[in-house]
PDB file of N, CA and C in Angstrom:
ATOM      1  N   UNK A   1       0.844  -1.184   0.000  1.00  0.00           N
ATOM      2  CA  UNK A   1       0.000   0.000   0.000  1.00  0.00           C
ATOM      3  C   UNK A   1       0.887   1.244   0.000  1.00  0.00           C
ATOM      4  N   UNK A   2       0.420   2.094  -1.335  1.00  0.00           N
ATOM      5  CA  UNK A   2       1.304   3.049  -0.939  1.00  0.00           C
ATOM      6  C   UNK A   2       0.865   4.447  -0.086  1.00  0.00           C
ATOM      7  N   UNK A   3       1.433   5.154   0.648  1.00  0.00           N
ATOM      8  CA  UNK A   3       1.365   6.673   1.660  1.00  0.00           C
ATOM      9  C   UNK A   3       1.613   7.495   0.631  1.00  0.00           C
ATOM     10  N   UNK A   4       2.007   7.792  -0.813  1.00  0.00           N
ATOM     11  CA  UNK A   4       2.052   9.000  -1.175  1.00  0.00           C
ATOM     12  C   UNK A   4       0.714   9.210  -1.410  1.00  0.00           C
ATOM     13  N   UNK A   5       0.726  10.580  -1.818  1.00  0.00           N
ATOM     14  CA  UNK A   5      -0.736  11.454  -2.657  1.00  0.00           C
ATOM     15  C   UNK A   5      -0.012  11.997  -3.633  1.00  0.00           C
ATOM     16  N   UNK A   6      -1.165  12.277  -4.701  1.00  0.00           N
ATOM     17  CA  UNK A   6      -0.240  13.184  -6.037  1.00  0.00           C
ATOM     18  C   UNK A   6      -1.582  13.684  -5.795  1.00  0.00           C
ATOM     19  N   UNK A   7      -1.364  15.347  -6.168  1.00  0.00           N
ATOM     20  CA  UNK A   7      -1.741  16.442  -5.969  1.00  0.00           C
ATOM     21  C   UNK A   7      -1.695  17.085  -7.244  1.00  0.00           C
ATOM     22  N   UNK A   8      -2.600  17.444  -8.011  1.00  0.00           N
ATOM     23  CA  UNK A   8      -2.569  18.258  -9.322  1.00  0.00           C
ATOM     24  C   UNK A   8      -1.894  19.959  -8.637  1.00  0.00           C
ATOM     25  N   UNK A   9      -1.134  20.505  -9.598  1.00  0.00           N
ATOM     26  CA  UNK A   9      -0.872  21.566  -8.864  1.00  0.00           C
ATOM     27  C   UNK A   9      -1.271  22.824 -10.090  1.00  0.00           C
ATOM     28  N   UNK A  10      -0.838  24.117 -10.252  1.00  0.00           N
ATOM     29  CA  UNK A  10      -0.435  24.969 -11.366  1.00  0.00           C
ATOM     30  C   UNK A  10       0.436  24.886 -11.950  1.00  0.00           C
ATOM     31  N   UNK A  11       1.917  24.882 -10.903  1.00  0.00           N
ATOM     32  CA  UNK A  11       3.122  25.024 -11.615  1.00  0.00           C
ATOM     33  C   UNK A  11       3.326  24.096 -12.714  1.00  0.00           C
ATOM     34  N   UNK A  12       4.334  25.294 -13.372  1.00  0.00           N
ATOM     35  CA  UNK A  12       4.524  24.707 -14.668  1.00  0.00           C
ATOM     36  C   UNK A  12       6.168  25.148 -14.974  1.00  0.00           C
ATOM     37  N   UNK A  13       6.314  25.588 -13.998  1.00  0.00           N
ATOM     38  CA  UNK A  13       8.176  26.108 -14.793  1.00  0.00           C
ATOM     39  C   UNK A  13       8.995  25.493 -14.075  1.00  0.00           C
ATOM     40  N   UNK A  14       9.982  24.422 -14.021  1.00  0.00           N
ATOM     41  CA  UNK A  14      10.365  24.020 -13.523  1.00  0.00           C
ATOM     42  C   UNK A  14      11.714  24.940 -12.845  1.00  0.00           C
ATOM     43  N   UNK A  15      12.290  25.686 -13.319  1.00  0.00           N
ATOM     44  CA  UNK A  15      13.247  26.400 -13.004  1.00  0.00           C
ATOM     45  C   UNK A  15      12.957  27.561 -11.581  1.00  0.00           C
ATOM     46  N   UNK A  16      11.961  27.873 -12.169  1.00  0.00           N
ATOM     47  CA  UNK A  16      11.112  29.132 -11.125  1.00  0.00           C
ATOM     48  C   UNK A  16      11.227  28.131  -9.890  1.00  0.00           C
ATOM     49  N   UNK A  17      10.178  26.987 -10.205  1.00  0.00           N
ATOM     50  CA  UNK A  17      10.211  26.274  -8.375  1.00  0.00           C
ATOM     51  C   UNK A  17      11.420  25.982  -8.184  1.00  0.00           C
ATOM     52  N   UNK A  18      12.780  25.125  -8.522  1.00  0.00           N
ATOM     53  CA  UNK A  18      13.635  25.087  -7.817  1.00  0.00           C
ATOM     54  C   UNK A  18      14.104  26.309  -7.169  1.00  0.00           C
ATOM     55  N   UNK A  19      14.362  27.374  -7.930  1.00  0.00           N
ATOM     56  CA  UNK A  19      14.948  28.795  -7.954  1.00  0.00           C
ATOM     57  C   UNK A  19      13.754  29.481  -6.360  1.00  0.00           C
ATOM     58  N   UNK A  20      12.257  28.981  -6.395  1.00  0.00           N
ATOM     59  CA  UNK A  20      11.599  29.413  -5.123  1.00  0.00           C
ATOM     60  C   UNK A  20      11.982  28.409  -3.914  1.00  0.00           C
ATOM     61  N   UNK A  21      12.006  27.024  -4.520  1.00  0.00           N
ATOM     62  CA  UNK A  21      12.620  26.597  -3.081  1.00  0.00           C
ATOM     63  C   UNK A  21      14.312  26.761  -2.532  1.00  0.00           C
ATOM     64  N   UNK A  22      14.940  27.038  -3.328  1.00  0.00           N
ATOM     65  CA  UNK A  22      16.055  27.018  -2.702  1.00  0.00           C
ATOM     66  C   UNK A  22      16.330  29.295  -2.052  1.00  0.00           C
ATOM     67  N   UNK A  23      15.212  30.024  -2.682  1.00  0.00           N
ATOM     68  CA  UNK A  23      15.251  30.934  -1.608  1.00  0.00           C
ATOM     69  C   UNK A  23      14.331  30.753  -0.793  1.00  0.00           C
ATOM     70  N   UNK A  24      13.678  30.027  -0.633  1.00  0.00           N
ATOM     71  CA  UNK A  24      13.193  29.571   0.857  1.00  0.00           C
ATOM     72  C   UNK A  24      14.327  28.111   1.613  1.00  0.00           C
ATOM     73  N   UNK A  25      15.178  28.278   1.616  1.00  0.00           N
ATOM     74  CA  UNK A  25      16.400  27.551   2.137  1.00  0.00           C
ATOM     75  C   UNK A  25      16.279  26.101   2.260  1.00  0.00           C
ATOM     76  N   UNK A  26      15.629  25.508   1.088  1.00  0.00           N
ATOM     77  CA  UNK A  26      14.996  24.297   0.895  1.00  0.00           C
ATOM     78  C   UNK A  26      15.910  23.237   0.045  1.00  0.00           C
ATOM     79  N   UNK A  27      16.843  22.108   0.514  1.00  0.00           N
ATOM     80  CA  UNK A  27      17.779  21.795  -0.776  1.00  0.00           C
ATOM     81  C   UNK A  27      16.962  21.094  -1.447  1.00  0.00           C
ATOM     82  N   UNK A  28      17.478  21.430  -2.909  1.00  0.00           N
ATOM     83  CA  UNK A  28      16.587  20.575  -4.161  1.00  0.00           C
ATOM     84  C   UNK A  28      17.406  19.585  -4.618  1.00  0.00           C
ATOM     85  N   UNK A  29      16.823  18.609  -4.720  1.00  0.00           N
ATOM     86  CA  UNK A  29      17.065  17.667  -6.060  1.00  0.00           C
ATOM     87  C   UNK A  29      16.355  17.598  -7.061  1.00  0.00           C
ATOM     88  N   UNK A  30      17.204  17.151  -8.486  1.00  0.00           N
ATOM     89  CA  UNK A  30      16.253  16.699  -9.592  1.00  0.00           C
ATOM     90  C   UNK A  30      16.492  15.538 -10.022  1.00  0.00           C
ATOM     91  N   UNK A  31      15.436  14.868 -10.531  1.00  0.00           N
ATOM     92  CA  UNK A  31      15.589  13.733 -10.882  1.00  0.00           C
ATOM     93  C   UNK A  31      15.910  12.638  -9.552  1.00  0.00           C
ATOM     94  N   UNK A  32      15.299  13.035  -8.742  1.00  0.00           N
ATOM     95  CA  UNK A  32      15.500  11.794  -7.731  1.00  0.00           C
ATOM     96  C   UNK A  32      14.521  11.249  -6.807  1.00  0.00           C
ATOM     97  N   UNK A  33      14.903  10.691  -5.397  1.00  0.00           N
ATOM     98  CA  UNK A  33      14.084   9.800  -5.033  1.00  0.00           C
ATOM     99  C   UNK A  33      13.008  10.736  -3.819  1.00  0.00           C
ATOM    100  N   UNK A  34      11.654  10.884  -3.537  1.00  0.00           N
ATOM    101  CA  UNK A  34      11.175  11.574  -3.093  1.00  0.00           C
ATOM    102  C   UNK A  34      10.792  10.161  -1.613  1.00  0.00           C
ATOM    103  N   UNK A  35      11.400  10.925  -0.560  1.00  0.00           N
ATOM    104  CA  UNK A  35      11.098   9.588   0.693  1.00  0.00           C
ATOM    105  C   UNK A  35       9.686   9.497   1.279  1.00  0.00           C
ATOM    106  N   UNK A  36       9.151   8.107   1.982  1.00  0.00           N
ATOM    107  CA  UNK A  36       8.258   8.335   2.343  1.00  0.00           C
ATOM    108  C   UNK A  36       8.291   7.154   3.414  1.00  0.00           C
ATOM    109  N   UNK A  37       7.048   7.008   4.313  1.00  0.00           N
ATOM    110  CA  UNK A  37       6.692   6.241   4.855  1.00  0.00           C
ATOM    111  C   UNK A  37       7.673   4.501   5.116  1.00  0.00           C
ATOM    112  N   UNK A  38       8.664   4.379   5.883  1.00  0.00           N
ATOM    113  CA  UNK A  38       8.849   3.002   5.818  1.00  0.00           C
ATOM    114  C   UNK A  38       9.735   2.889   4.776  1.00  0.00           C
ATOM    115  N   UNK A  39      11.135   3.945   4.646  1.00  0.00           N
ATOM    116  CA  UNK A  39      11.880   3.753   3.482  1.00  0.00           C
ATOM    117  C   UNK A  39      11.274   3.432   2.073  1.00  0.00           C
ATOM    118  N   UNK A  40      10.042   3.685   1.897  1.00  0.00           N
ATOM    119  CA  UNK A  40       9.495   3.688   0.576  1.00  0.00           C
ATOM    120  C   UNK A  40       9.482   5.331  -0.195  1.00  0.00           C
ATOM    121  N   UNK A  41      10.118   5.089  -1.459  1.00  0.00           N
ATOM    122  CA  UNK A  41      10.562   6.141  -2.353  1.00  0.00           C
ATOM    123  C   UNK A  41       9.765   5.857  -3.459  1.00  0.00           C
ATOM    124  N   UNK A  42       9.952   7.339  -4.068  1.00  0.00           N
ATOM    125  CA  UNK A  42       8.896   7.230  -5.546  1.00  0.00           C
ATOM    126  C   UNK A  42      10.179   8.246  -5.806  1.00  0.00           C
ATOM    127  N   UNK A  43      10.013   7.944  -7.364  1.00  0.00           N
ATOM    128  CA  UNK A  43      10.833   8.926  -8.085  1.00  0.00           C
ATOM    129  C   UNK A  43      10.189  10.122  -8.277  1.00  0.00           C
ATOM    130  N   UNK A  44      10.514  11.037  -8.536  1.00  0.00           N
ATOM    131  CA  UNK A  44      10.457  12.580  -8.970  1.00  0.00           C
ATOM    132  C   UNK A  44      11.537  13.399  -9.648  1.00  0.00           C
ATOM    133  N   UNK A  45      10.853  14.611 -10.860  1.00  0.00           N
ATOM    134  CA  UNK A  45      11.743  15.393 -11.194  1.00  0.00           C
ATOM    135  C   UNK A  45      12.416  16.497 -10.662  1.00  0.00           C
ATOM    136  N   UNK A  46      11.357  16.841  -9.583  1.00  0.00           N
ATOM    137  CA  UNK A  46      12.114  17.820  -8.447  1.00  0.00           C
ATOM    138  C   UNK A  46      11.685  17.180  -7.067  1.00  0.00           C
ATOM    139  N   UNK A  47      12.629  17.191  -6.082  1.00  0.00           N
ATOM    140  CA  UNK A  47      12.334  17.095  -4.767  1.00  0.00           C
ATOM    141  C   UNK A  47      12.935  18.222  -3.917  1.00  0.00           C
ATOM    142  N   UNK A  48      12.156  18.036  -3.140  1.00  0.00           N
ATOM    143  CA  UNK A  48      12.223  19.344  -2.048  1.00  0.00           C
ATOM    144  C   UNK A  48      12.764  18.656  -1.075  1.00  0.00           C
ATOM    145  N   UNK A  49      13.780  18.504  -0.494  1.00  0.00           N
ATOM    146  CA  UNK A  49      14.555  17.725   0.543  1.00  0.00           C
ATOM    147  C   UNK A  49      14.650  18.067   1.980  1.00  0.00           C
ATOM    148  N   UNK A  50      13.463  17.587   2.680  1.00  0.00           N
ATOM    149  CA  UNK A  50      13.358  17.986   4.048  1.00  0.00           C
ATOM    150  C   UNK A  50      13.829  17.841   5.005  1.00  0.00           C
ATOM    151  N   UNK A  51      13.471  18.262   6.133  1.00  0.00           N
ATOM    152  CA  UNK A  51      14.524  18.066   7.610  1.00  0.00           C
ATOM    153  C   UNK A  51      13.533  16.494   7.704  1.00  0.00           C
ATOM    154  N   UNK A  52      14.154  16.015   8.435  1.00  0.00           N
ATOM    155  CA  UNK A  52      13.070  14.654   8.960  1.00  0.00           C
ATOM    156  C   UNK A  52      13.804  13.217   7.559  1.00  0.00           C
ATOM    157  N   UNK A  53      12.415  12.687   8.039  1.00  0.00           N
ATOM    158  CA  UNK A  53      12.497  11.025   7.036  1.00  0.00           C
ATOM    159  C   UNK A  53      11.552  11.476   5.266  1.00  0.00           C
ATOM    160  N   UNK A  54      11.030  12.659   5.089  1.00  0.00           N
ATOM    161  CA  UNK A  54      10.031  12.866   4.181  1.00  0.00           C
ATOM    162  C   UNK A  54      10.530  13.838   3.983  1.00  0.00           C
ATOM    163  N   UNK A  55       9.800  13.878   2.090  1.00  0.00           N
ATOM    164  CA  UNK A  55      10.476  15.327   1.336  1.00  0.00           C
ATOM    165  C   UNK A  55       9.227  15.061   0.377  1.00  0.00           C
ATOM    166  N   UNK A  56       8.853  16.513  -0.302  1.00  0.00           N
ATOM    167  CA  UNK A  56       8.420  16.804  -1.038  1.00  0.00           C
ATOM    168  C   UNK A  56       8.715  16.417  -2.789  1.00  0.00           C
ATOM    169  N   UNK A  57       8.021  16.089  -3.304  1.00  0.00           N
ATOM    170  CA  UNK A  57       8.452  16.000  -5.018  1.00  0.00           C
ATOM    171  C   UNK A  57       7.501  16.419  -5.848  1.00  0.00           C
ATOM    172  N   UNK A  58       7.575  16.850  -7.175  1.00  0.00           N
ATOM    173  CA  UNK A  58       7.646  17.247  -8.369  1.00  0.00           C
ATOM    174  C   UNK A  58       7.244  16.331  -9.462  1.00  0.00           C
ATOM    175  N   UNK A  59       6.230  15.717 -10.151  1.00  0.00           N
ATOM    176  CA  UNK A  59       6.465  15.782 -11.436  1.00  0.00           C
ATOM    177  C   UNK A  59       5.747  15.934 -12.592  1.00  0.00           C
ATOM    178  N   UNK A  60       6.313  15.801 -13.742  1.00  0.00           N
ATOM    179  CA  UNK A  60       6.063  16.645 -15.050  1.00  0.00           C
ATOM    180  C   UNK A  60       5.115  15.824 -15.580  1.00  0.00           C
ATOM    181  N   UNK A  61       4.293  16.557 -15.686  1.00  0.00           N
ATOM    182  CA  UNK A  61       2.760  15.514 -16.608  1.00  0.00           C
ATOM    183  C   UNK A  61       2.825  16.701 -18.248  1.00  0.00           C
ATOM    184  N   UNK A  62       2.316  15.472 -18.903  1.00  0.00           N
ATOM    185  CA  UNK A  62       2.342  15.713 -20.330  1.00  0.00           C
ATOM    186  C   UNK A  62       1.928  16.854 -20.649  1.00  0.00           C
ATOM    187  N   UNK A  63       0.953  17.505 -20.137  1.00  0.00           N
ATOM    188  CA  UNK A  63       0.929  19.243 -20.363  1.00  0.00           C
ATOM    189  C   UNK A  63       1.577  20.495 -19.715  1.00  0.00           C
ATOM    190  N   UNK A  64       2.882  19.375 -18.987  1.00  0.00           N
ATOM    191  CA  UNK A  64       3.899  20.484 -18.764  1.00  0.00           C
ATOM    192  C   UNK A  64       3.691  20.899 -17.778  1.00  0.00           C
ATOM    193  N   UNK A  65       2.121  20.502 -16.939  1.00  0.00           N
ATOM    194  CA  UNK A  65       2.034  21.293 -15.455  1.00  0.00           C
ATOM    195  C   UNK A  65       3.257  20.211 -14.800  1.00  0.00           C
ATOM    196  N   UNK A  66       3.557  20.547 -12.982  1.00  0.00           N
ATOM    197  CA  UNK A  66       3.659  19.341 -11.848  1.00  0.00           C
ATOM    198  C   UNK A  66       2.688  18.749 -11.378  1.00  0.00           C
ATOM    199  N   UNK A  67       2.671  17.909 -11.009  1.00  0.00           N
ATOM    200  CA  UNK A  67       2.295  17.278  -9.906  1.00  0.00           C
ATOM    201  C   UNK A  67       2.768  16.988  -8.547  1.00  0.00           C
ATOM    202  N   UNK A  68       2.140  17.327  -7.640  1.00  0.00           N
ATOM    203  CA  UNK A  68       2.717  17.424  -6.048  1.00  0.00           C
ATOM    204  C   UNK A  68       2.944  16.255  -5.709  1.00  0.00           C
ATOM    205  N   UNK A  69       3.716  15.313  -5.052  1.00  0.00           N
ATOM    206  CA  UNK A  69       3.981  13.980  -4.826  1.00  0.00           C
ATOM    207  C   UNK A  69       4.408  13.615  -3.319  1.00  0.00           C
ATOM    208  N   UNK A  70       3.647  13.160  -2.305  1.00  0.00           N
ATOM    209  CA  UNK A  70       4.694  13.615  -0.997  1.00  0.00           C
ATOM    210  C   UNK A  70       3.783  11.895  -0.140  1.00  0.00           C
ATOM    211  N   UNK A  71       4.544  11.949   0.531  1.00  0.00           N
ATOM    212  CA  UNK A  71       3.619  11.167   1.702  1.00  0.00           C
ATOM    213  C   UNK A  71       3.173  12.332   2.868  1.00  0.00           C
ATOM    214  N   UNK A  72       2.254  13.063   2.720  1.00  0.00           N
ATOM    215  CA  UNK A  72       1.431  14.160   3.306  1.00  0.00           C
ATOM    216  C   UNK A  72       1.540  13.810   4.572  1.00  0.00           C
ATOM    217  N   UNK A  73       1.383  12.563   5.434  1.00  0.00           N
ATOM    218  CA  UNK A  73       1.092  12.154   6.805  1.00  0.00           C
ATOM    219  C   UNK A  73       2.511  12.423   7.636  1.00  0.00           C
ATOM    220  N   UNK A  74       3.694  11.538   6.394  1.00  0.00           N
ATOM    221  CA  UNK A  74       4.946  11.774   7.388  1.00  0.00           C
ATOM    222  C   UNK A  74       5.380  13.002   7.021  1.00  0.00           C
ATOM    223  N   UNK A  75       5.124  14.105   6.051  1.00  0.00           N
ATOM    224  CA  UNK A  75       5.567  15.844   6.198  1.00  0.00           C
ATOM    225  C   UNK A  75       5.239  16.392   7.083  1.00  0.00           C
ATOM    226  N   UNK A  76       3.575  15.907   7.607  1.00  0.00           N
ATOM    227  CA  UNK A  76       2.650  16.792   9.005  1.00  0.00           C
ATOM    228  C   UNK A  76       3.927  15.834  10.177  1.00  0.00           C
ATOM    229  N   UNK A  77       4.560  15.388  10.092  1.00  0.00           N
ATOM    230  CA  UNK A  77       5.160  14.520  11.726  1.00  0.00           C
ATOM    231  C   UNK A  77       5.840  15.656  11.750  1.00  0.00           C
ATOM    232  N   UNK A  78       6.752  16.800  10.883  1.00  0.00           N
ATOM    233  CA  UNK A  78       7.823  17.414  11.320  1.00  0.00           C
ATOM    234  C   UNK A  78       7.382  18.953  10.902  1.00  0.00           C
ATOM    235  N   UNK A  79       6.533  19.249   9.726  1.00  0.00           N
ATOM    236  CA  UNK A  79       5.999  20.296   8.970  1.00  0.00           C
ATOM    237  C   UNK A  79       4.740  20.450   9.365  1.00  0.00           C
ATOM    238  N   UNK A  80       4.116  21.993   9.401  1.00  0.00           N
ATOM    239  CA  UNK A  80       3.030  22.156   9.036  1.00  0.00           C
ATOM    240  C   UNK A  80       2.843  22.287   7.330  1.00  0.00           C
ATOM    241  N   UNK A  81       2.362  21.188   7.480  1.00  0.00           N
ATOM    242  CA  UNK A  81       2.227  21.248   5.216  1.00  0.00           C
ATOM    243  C   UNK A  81       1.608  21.959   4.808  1.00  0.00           C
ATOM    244  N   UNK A  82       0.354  22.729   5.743  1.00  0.00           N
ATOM    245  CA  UNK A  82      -0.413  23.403   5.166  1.00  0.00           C
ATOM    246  C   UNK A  82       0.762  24.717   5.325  1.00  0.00           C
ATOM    247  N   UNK A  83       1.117  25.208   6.107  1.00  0.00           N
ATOM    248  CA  UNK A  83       2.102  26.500   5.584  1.00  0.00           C
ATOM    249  C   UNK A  83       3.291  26.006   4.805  1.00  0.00           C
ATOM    250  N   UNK A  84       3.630  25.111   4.913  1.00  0.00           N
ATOM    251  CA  UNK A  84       5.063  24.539   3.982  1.00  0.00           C
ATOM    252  C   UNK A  84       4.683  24.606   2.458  1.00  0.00           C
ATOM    253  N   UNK A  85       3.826  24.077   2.063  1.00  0.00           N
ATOM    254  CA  UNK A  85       3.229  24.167   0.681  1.00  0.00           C
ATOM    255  C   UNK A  85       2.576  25.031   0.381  1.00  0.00           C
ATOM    256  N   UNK A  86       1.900  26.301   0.972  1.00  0.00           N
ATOM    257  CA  UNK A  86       0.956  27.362   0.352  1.00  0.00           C
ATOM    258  C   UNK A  86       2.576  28.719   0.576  1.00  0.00           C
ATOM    259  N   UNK A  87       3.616  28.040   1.624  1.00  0.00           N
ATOM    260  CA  UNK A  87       4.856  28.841   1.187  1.00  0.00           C
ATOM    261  C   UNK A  87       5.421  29.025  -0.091  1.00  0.00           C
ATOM    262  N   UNK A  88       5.714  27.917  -0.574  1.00  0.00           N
ATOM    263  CA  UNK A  88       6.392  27.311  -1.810  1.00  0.00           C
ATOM    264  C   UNK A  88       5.250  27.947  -2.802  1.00  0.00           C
ATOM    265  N   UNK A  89       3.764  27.432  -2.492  1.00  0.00           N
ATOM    266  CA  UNK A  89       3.245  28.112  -3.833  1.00  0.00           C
ATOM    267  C   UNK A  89       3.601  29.874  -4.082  1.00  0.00           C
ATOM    268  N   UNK A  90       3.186  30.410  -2.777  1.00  0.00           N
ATOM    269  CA  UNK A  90       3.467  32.010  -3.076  1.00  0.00           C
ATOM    270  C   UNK A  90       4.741  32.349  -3.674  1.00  0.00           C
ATOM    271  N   UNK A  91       6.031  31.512  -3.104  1.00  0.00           N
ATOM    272  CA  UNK A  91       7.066  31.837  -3.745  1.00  0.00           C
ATOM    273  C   UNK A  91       7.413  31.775  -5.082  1.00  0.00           C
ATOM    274  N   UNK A  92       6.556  30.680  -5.529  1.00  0.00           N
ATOM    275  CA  UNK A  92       6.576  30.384  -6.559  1.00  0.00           C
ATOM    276  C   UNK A  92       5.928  31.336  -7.395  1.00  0.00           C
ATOM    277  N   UNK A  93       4.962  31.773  -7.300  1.00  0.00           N
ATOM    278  CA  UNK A  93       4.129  32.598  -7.846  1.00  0.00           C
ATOM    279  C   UNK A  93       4.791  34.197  -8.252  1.00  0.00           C
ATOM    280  N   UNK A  94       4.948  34.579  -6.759  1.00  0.00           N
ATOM    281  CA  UNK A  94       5.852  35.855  -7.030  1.00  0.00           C
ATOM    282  C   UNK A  94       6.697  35.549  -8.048  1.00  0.00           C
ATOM    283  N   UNK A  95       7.740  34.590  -7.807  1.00  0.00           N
ATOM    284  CA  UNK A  95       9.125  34.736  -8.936  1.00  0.00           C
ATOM    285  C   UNK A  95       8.862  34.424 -10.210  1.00  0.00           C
ATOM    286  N   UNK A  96       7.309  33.674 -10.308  1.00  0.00           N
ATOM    287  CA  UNK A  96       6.844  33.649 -11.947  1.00  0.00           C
ATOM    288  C   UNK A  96       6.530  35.033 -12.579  1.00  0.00           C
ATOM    289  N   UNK A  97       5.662  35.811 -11.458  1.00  0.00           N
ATOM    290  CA  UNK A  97       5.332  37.442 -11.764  1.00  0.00           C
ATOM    291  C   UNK A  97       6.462  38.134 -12.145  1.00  0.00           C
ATOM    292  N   UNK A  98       7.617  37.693 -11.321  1.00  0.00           N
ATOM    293  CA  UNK A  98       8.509  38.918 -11.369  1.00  0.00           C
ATOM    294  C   UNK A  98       9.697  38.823 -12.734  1.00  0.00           C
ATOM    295  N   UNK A  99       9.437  36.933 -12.811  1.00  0.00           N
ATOM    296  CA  UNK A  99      10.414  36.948 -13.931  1.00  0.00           C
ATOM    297  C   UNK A  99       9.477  37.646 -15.559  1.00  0.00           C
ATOM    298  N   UNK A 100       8.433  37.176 -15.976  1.00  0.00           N
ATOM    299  CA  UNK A 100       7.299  37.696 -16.494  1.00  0.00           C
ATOM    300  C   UNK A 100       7.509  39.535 -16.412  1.00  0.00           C
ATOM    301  N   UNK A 101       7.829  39.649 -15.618  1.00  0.00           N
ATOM    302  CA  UNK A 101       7.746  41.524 -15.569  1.00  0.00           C
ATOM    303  C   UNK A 101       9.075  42.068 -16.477  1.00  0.00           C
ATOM    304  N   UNK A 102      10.008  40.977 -16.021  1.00  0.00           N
ATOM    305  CA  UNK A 102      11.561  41.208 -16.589  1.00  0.00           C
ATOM    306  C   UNK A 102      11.468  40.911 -17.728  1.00  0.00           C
ATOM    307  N   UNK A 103      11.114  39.256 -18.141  1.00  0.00           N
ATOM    308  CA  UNK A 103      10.670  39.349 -19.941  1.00  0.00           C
ATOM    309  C   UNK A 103      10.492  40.597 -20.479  1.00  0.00           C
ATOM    310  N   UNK A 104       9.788  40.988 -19.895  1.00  0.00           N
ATOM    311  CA  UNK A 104       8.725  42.225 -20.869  1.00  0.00           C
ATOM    312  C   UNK A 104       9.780  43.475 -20.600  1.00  0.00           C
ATOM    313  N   UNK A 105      10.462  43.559 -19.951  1.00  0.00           N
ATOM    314  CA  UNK A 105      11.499  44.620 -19.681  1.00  0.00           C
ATOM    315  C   UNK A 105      10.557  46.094 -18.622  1.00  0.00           C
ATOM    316  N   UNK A 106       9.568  45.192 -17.863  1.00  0.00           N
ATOM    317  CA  UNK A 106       8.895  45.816 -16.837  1.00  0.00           C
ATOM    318  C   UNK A 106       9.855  46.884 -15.807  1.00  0.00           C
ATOM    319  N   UNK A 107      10.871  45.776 -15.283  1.00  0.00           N
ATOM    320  CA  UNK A 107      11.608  46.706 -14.509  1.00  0.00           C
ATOM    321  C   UNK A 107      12.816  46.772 -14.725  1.00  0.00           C
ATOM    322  N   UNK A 108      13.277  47.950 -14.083  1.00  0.00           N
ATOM    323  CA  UNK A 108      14.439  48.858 -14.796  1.00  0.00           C
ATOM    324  C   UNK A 108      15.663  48.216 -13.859  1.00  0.00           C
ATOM    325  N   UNK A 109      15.958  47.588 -12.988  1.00  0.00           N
ATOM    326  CA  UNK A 109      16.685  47.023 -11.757  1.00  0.00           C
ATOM    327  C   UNK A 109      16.059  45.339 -11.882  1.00  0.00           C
ATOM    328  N   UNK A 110      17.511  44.674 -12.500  1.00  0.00           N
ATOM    329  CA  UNK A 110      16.736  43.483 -12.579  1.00  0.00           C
ATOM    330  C   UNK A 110      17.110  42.332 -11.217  1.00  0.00           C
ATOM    331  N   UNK A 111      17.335  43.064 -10.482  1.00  0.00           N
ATOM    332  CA  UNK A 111      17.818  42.786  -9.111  1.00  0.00           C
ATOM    333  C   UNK A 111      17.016  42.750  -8.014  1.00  0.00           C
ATOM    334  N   UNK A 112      15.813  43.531  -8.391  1.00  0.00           N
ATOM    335  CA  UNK A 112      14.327  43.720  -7.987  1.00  0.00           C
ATOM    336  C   UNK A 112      14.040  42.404  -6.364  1.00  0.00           C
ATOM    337  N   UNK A 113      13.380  42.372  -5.931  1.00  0.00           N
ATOM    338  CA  UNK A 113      12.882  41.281  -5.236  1.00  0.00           C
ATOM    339  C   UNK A 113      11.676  41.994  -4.607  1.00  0.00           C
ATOM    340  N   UNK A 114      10.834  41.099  -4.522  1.00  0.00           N
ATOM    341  CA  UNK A 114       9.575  41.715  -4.022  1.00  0.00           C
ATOM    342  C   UNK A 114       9.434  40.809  -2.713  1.00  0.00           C
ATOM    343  N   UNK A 115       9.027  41.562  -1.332  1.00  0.00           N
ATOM    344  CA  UNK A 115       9.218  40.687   0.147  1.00  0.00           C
ATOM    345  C   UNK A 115       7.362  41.072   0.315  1.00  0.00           C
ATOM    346  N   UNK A 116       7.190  39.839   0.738  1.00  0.00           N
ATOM    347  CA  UNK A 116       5.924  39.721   1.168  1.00  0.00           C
ATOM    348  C   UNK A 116       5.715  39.351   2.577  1.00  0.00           C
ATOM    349  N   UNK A 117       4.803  40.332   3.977  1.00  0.00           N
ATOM    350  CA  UNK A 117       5.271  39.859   4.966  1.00  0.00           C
ATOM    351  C   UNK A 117       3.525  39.379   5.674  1.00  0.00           C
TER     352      UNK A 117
END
């Protein structure tokens, strides 16, 4: 029996989320093993590598969105998931806005960071 959940998500850029979790001080992997429950692993294209026995993962479905991949039960033993993951989404979000602003040559300082408190 497996403990993960896959989670339909938005994201779609893979670069942006690593680039949001690792400024939220999160180490990433790609392409590797996402832990769970009882030394049982699932693969993933991104993992979010947590404090504890459980980490977050990533992967790429055919229209290019992610999919959220985690064993949800053992993240709540050490995380609140509900702020751990609606973190990651905002971060994510902002740095999609902000890279999107830079495409377009929005802002003049591309050094920019926007703090949300």
């Amino acid at each position: 029996m497996s403990h993960f959940s896959t989670l339909r998500t938005k994201i779609s850029d893979a670069e942006t989320l690593t680039n949001s979790l690792r400024d939220l001080g999160i180490q990433v992997k790609t392409d590797a093993d996402v832990r769970g429950y009882n030394g049982l692993k699932v693969r993933s294209d991104i993992v979010a590598v947590l404090d504890g026995d459980y980490d977050l993962g990533w992967s790429q479905n055919s229209d290019g969105t992610f999919d959220l991949i985690a064993d949800l039960w053992g993240v709540a033993k050490k995380h609140n998931q509900t702020e751990l993951i609606n973190s990651i989404n905002q971060k994510y979000a902002v740095n999609r806005t902000l890279a999107e602003v830079k495409q377009r040559g929005g802002l003049q300082n591309a050094n920019v960071k926007l703090v949300l408190h």
